[in-house]
Protein backbone atom coordinates (compact mmCIF):
# COMPACT_ATOMS: atom_id res chain seq x y z
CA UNK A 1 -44.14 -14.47 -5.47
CA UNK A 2 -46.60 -14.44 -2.82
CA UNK A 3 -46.56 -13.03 0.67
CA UNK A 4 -47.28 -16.46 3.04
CA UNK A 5 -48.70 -15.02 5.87
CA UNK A 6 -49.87 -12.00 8.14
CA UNK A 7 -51.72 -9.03 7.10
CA UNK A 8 -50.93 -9.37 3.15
CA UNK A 9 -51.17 -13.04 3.55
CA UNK A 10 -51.53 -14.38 -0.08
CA UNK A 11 -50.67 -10.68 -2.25
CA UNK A 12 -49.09 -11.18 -4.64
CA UNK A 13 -45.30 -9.38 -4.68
CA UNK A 14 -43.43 -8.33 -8.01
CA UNK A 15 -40.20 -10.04 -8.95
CA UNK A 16 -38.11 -9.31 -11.28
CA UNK A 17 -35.13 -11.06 -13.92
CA UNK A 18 -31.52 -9.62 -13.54
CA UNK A 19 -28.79 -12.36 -13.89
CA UNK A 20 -27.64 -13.20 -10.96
CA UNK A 21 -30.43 -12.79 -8.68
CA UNK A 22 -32.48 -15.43 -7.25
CA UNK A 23 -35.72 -14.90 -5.48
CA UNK A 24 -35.97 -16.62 -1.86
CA UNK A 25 -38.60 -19.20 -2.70
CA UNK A 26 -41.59 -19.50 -0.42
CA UNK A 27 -41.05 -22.59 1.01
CA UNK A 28 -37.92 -21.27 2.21
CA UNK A 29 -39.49 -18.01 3.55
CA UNK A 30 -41.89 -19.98 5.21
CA UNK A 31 -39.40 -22.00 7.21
CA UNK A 32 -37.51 -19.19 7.86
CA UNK A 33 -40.23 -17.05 9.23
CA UNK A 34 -41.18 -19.89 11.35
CA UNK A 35 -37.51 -20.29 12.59
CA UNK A 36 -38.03 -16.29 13.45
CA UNK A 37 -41.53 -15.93 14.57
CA UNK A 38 -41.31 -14.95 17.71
CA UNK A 39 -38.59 -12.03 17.03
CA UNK A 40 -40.53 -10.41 14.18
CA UNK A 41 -43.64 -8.47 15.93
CA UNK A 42 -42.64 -5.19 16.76
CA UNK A 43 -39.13 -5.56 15.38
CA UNK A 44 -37.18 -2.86 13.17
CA UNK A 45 -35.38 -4.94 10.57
CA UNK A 46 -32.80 -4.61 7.96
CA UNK A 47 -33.02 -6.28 4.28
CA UNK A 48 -29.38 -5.65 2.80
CA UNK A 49 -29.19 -6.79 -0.66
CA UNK A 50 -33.43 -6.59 -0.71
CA UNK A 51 -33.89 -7.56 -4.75
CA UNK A 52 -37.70 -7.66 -5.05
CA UNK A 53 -37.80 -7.03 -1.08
CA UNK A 54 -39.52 -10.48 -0.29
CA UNK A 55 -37.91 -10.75 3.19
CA UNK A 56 -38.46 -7.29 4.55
CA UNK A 57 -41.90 -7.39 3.17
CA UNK A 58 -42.69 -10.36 4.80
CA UNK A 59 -41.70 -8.76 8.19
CA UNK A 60 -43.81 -6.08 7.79
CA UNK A 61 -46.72 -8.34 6.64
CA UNK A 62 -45.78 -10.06 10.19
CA UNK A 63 -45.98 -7.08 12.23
CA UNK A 64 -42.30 -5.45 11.76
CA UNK A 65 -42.56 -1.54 13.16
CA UNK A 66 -40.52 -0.67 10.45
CA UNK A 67 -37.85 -2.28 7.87
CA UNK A 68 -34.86 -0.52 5.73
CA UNK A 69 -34.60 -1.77 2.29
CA UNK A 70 -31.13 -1.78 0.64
CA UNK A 71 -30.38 -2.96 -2.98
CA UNK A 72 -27.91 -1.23 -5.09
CA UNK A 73 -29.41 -2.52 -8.88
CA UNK A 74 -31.56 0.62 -9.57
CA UNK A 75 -34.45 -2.02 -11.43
CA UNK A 76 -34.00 -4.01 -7.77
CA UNK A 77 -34.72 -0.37 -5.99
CA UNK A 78 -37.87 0.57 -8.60
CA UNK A 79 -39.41 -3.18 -7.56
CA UNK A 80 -39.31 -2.51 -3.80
CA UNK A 81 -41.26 1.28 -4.03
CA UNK A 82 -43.78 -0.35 -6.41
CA UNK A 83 -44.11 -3.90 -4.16
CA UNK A 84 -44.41 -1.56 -1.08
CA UNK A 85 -46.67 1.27 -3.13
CA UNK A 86 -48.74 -1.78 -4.36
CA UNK A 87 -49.13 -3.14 -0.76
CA UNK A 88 -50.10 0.54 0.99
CA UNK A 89 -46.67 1.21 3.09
CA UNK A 90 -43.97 3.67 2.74
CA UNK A 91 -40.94 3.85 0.66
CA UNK A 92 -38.78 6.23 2.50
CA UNK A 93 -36.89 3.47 4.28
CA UNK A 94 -35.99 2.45 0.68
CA UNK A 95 -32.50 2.86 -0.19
CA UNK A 96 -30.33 2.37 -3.93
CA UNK A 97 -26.87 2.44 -3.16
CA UNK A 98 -23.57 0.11 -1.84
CA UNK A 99 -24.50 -2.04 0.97
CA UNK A 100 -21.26 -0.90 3.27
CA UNK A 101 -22.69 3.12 2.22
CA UNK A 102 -25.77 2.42 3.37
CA UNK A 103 -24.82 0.31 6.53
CA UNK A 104 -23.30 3.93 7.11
CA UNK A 105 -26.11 5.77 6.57
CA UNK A 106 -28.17 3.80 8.69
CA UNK A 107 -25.62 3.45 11.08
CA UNK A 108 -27.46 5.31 14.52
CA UNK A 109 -30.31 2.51 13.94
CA UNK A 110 -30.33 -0.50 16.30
CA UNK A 111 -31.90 -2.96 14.29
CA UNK A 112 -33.29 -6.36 15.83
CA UNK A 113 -33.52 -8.52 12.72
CA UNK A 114 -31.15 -8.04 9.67
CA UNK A 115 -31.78 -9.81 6.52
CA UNK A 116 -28.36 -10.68 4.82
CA UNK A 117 -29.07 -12.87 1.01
CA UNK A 118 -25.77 -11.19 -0.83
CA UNK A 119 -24.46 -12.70 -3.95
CA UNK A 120 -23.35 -16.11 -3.11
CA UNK A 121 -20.15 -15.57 -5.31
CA UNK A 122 -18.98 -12.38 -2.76
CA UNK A 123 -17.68 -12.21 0.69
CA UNK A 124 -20.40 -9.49 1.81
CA UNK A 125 -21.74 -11.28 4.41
CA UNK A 126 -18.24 -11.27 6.14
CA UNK A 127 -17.65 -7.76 5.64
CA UNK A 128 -21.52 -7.03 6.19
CA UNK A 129 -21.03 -8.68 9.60
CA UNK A 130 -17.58 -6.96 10.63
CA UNK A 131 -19.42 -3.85 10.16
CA UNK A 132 -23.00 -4.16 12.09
CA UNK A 133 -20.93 -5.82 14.99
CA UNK A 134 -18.13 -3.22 15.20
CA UNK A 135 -20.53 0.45 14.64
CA UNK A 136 -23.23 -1.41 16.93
CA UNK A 137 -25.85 -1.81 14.23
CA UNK A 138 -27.28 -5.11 16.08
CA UNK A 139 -29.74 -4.64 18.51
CA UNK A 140 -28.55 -6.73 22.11
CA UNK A 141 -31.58 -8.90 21.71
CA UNK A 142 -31.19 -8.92 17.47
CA UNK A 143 -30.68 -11.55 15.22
CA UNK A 144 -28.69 -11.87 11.60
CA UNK A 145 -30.64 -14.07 9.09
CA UNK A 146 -28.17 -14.91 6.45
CA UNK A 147 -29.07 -16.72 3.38
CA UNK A 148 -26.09 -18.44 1.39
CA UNK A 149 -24.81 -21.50 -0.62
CA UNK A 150 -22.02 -22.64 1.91
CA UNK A 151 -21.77 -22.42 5.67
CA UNK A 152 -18.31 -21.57 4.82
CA UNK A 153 -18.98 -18.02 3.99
CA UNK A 154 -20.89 -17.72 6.88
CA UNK A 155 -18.04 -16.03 8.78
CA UNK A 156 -18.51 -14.21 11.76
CA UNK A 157 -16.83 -12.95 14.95
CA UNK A 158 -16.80 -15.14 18.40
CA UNK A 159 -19.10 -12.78 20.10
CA UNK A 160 -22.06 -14.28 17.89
CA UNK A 161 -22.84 -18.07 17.59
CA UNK A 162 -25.10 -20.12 15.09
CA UNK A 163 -28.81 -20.63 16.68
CA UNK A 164 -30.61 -22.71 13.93
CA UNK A 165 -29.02 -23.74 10.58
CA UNK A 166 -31.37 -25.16 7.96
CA UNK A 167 -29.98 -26.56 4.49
CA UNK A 168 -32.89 -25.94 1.51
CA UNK A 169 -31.19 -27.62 -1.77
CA UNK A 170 -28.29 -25.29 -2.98
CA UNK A 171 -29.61 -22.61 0.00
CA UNK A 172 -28.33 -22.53 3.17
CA UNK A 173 -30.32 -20.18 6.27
CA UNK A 174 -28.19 -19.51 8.90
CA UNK A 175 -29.54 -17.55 12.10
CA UNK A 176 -26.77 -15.77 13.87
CA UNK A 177 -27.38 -13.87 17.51
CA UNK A 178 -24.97 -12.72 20.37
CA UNK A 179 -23.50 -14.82 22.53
């Protein structure tokens, strides 16, 4: 994988092969950071369910302040430190545990753009939602990318509304903000 633009424009990331998992492919990213461009300078960002941590990367390449990385596969974790050791940035925002622990720990954090890619077969981006709405984890201005394979599990509460869709193949982007 490749970083598409920004200050590591062209590096090279490491992925890695756990069943299951499925890399967002550039084309996609590229779209979607377009989608997002003018929300990502500056921003402090979220990547629940990270994997390699293409998204969060990608924000920082873009001029993020800072982004959390979240995976609970302990090979997922290892890839993020070495992607961000690899690319010169810190790995203390990295984090290996349950997505609902960490949205916890992170909980005091107002975060402007979170990155939600869960399994498609799981209803985390429901109960991923539920959460960062009801402890405040959404900053007023933020914005909820979530990555899926059905708008149907896209489910979210009335004080948020759908801003740009996008349908890539089997993927489907959804961009969520606050009413």
């Amino acid at each position: 994988m490749k970083v598409i633009s920004g200050k590591y424009k062209g590096r090279n990331i490491e992925g890695f092969s756990i069943n299951g998992t499925r890399p967002t492919m550039d084309r996609v990213k590229e779209s979607l950071f377009a989608m997002i461009q003018d929300k990502v300078l500056d921003s402090v960002c979220l990547d629940l369910f990270s994997g390699s941590g293409n998204l969060g990367i990608e924000a920082l390449s873009e001029g993020a302040k800072s982004v959390y990385f979240v995976d609970k596969n302990r090979k997922a974790y290892q890839t993020i430190c070495r992607n961000l050791e690899m690319l010169g940035e810190k790995v203390d925002n990295v984090f290996c545990c349950d997505y609902m622990k960490a949205l916890s720990l992170l909980s005091s954090i107002s975060f402007d753009i979170i990155f939600l890619d869960p399994p498609y077969q799981s209803d985390c981006i429901k109960k991923s939602i539920d959460y960062i709405i009801s402890n405040h984890l959404l900053s007023s201005s933020g914005i909820i990318v979530c990555e899926s394979d059905s708008i149907d599990k896209v489910i979210f509460p009335s004080s948020l509304e759908i801003v740009k869709m996008k349908k890539y193949g089997d993927k489907l982007v959804a961009i969520l903000r606050y009413v």
